[in-house]
C-alpha atoms as a PDB file:
ATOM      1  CA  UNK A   1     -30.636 -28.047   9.672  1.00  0.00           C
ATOM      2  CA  UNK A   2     -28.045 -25.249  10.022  1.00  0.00           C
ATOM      3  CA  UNK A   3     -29.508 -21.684   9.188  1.00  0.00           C
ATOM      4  CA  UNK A   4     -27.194 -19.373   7.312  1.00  0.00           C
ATOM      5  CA  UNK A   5     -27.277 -15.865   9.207  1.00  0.00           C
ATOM      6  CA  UNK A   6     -27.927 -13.103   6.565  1.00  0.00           C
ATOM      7  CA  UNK A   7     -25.107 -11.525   4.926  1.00  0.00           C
ATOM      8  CA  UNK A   8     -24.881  -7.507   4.851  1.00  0.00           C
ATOM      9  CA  UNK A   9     -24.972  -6.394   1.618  1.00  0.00           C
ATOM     10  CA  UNK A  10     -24.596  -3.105   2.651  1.00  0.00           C
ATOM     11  CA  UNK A  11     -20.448  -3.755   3.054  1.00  0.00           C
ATOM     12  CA  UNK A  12     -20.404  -4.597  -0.764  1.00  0.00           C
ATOM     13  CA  UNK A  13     -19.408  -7.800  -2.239  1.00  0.00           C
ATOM     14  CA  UNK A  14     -17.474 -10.458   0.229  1.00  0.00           C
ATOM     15  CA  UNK A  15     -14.289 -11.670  -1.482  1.00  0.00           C
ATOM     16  CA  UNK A  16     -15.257 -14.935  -2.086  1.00  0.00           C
ATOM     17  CA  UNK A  17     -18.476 -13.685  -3.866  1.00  0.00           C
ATOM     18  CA  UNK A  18     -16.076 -11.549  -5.980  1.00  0.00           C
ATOM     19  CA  UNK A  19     -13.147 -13.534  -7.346  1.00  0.00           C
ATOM     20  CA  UNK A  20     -11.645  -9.936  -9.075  1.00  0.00           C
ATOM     21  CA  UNK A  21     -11.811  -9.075  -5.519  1.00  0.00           C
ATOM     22  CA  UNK A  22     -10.381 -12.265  -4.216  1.00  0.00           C
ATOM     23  CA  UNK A  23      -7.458 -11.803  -6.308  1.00  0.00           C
ATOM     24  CA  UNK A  24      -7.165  -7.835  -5.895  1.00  0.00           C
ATOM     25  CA  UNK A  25      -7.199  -9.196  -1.869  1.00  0.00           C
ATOM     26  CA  UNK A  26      -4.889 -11.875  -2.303  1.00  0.00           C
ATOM     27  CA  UNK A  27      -2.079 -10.014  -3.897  1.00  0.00           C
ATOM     28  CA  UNK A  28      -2.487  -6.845  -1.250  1.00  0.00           C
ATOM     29  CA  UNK A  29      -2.703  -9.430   1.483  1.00  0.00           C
ATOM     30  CA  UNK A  30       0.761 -11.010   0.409  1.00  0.00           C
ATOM     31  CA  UNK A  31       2.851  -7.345  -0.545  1.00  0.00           C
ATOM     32  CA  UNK A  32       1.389  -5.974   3.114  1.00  0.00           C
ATOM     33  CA  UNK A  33       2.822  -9.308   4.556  1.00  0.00           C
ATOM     34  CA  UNK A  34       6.300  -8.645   2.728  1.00  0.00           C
ATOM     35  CA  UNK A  35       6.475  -5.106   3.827  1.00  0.00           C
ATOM     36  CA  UNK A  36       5.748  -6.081   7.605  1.00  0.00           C
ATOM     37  CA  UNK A  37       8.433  -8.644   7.184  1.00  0.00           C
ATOM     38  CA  UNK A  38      10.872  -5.833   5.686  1.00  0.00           C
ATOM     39  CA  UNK A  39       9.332  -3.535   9.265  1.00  0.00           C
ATOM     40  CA  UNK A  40      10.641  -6.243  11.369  1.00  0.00           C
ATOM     41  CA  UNK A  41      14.040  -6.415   9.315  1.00  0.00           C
ATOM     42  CA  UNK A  42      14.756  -2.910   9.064  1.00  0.00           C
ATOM     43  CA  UNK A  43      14.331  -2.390  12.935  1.00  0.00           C
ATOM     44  CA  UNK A  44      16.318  -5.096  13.434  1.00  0.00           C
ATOM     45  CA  UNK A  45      18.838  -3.906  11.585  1.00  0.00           C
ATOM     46  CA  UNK A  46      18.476  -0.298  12.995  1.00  0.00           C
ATOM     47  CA  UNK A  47      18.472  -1.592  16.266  1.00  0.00           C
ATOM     48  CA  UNK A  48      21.935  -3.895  15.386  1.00  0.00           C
ATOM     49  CA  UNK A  49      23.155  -0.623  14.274  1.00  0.00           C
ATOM     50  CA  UNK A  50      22.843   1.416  16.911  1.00  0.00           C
ATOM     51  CA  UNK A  51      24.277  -1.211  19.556  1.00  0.00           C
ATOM     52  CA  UNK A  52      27.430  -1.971  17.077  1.00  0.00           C
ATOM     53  CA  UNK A  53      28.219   2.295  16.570  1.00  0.00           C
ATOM     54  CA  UNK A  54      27.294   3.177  20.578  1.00  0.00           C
ATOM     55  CA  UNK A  55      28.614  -0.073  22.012  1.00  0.00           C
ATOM     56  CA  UNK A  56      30.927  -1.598  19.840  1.00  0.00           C
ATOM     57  CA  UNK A  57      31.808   1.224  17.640  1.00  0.00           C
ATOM     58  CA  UNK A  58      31.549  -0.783  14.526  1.00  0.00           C
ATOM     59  CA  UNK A  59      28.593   0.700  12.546  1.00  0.00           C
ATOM     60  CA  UNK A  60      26.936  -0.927  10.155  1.00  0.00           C
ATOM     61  CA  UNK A  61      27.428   0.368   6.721  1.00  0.00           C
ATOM     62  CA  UNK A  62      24.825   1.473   4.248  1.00  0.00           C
ATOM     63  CA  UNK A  63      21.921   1.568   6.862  1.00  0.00           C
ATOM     64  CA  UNK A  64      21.204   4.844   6.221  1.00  0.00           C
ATOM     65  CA  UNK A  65      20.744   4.336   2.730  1.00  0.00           C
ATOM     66  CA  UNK A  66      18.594   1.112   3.227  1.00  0.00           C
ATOM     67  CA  UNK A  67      16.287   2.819   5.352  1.00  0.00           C
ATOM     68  CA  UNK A  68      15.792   5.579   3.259  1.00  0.00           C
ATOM     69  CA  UNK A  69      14.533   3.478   0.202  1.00  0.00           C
ATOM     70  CA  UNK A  70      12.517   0.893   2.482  1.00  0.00           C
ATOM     71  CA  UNK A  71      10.299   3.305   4.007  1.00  0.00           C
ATOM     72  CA  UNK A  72       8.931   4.208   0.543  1.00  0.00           C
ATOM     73  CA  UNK A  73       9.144   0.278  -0.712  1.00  0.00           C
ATOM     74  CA  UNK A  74       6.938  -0.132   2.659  1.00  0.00           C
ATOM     75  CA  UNK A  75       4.547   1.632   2.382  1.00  0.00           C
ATOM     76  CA  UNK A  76       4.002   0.997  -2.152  1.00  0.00           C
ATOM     77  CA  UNK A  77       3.988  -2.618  -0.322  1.00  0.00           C
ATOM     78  CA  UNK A  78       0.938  -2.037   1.926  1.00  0.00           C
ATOM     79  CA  UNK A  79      -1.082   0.703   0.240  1.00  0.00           C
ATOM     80  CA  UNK A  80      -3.099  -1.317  -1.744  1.00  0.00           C
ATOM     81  CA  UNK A  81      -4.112  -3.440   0.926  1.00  0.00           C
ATOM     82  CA  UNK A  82      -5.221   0.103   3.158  1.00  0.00           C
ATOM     83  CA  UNK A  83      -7.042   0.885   0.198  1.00  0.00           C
ATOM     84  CA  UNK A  84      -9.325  -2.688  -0.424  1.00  0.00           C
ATOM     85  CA  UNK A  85      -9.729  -2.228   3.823  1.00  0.00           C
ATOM     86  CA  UNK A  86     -11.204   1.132   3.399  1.00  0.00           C
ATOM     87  CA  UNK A  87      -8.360   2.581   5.710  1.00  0.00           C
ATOM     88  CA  UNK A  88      -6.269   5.276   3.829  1.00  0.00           C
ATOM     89  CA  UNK A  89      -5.738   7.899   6.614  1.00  0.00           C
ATOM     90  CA  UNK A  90      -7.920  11.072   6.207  1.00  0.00           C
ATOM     91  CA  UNK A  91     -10.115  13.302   7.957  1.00  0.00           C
ATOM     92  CA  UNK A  92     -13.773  11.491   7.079  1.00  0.00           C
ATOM     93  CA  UNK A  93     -15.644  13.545   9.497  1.00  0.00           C
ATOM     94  CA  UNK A  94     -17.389  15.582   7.140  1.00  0.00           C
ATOM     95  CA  UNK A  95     -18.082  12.386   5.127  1.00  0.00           C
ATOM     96  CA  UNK A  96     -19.842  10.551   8.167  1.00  0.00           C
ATOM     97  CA  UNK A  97     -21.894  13.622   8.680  1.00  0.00           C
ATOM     98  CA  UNK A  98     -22.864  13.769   5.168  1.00  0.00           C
ATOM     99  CA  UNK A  99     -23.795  10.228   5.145  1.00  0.00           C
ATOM    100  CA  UNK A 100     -26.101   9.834   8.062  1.00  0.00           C
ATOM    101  CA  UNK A 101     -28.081  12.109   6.141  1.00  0.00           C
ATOM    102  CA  UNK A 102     -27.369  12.030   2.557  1.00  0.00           C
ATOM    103  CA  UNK A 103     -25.934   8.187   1.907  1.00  0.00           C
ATOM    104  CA  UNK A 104     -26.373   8.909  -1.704  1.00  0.00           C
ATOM    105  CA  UNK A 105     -24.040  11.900  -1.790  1.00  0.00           C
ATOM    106  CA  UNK A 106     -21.579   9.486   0.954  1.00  0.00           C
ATOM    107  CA  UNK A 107     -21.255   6.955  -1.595  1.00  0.00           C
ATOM    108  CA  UNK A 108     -20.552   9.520  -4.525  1.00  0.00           C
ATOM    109  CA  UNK A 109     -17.987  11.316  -2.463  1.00  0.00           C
ATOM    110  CA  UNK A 110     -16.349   7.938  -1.431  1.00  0.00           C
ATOM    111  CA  UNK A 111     -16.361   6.898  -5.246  1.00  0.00           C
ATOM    112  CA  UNK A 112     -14.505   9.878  -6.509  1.00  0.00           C
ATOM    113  CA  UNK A 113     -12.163   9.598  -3.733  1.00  0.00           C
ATOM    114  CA  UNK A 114     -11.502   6.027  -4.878  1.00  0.00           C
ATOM    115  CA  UNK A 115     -11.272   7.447  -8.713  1.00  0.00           C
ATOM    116  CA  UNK A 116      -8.726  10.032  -8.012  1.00  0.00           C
ATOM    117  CA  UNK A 117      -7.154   7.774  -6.399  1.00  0.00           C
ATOM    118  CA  UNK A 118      -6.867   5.420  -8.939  1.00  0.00           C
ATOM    119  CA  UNK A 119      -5.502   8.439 -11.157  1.00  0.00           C
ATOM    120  CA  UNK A 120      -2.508   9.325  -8.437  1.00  0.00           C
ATOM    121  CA  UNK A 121      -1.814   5.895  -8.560  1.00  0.00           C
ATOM    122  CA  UNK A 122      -1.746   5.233 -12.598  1.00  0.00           C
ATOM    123  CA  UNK A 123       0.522   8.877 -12.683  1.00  0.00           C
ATOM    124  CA  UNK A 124       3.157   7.248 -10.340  1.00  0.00           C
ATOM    125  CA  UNK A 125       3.225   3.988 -12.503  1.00  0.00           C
ATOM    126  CA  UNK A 126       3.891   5.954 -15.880  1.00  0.00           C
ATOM    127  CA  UNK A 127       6.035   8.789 -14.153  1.00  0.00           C
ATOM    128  CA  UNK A 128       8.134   5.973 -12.556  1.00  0.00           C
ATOM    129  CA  UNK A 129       7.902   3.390 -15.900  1.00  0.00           C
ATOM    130  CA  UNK A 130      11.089   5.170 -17.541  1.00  0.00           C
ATOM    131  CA  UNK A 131      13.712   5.206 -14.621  1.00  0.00           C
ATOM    132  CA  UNK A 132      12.392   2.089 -13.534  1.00  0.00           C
ATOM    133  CA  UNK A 133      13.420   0.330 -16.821  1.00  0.00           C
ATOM    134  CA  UNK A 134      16.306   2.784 -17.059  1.00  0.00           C
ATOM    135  CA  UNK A 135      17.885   1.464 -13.625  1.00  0.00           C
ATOM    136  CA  UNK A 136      17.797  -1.773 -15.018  1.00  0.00           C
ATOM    137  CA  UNK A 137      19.225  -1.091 -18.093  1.00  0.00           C
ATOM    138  CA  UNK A 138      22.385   0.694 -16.908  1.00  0.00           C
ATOM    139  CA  UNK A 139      22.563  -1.276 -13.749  1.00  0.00           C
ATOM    140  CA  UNK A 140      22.032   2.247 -11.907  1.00  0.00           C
ATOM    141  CA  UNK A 141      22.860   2.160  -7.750  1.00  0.00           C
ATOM    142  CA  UNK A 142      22.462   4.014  -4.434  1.00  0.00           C
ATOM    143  CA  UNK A 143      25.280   4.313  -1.954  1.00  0.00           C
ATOM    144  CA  UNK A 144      29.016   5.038  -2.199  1.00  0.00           C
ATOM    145  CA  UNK A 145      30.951   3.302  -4.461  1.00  0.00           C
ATOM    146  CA  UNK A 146      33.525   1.320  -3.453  1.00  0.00           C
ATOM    147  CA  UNK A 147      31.945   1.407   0.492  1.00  0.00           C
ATOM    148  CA  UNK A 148      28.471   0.598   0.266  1.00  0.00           C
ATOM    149  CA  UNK A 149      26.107   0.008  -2.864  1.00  0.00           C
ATOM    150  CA  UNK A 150      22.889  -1.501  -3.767  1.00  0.00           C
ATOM    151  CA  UNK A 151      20.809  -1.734  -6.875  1.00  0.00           C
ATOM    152  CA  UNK A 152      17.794   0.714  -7.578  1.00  0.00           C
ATOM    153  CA  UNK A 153      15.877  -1.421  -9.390  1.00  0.00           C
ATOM    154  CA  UNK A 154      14.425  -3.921  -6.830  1.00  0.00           C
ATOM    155  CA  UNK A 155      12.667  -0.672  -4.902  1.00  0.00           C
ATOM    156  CA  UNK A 156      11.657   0.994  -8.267  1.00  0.00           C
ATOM    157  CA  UNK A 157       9.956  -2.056  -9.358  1.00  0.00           C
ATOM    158  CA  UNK A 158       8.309  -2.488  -5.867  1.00  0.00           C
ATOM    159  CA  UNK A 159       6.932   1.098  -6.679  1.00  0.00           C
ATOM    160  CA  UNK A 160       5.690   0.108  -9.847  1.00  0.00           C
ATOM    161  CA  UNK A 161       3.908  -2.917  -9.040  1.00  0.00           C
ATOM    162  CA  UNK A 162       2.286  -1.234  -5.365  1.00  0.00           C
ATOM    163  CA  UNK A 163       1.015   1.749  -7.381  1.00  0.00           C
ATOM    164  CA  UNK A 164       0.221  -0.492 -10.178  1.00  0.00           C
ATOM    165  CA  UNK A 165      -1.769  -2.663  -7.239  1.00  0.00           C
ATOM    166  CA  UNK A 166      -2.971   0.109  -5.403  1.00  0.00           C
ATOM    167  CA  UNK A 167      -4.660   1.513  -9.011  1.00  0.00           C
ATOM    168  CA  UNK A 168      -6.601  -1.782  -9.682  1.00  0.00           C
ATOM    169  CA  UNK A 169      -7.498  -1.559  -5.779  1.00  0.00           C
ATOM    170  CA  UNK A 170      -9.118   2.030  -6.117  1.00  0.00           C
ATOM    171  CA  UNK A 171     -10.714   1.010  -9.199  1.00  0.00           C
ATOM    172  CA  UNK A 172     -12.046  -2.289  -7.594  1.00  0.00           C
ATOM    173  CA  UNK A 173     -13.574   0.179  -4.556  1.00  0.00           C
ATOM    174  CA  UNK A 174     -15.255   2.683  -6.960  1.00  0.00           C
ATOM    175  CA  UNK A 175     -16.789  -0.186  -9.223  1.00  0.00           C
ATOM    176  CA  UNK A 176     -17.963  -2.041  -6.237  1.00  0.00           C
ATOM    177  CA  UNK A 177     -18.896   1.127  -3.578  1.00  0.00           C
ATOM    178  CA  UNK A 178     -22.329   0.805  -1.520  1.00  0.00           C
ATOM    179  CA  UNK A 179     -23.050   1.935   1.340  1.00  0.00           C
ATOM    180  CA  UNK A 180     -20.633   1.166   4.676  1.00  0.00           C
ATOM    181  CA  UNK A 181     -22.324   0.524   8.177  1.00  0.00           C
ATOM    182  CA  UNK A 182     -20.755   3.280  10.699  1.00  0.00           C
ATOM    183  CA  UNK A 183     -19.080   0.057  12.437  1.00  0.00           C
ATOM    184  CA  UNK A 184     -17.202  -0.854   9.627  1.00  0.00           C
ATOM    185  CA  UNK A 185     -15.503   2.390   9.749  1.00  0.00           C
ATOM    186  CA  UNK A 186     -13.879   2.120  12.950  1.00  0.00           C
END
């Protein structure tokens, strides 16, 4: 007969013992795929642009203007998924030393850091709602017209639906925050 090893419930809830969680994970897992796929992309198409205007001179136009909006569709693409990993980059020094000897005050600190979070998040949804349905309406663009133009509605929408993501995520983490093992920092 097979013994089970014991599961840390220090870590909170496994996914699969959480299916809000599962889902939250799911759907973070899959944008942070997309937006690695759109990494590889863009530097590829950096890259092809940089050997067509030094080699070929034949840029490619509009990369500048690609760039610019996929480095914020990026990163609305992966945040949520930093967030459900615990790794949002910030100085948590002071919150390790709290917590080897106050875990209670750790876990309250690491709650309203996922609540405010959760509040940045919800302001960028309703501060972006507007434009978002404006650019659709009116068919709004980026670029130069008549030389390069794309659509701002497919990045505006990304933003809504990563903060939108990325709010349920810090929501998920303050409802569900215990205690984390040191090594599941790291």
């Amino acid at each position: 007969m097979a013994t089970q090893e014991p599961t840390d419930r220090t870590a909170g809830p496994r996914f699969s013992e959480a299916p809000v969680g599962a889902t939250l994970g799911l759907a973070a897992a899959l944008l942070s795929s997309i937006g690695t796929v759109w990494i590889g992309g863009l530097m590829l198409l950096v890259v092809a642009d940089v050997i067509g205007r030094n080699f070929m001179n034949a840029p490619i136009t509009g990369v500048s203007e690609i760039a610019a909006r996929s480095v914020v569709a990026i990163v609305f693409l992966q945040v949520s998924h930093a967030i459900l990993q615990g790794r949002l980059t910030r100085a948590d020094f002071l919150i390790r030393r709290i917590g080897t000897h106050l875990p209670l005050a750790r876990r309250s600190l690491e709650v309203a850091f996922a609540l405010a979070g959760a509040i940045v998040f919800a302001l960028i949804v309703w501060s972006s709602w507007g434009k978002t349905a404006s650019s659709w309406t009116t068919a709004e663009f980026f670029g130069v017209q008549g030389v390069f133009t794309i659509p701002t509605f497919p990045f505006r929408a990304i933003t809504i639906i990563g903060a939108l993501l990325a709010c349920l995520c810090c929501l998920y983490r303050a409802a569900n925050m215990t205690e984390q093992p040191e090594s599941a920092e790291t």
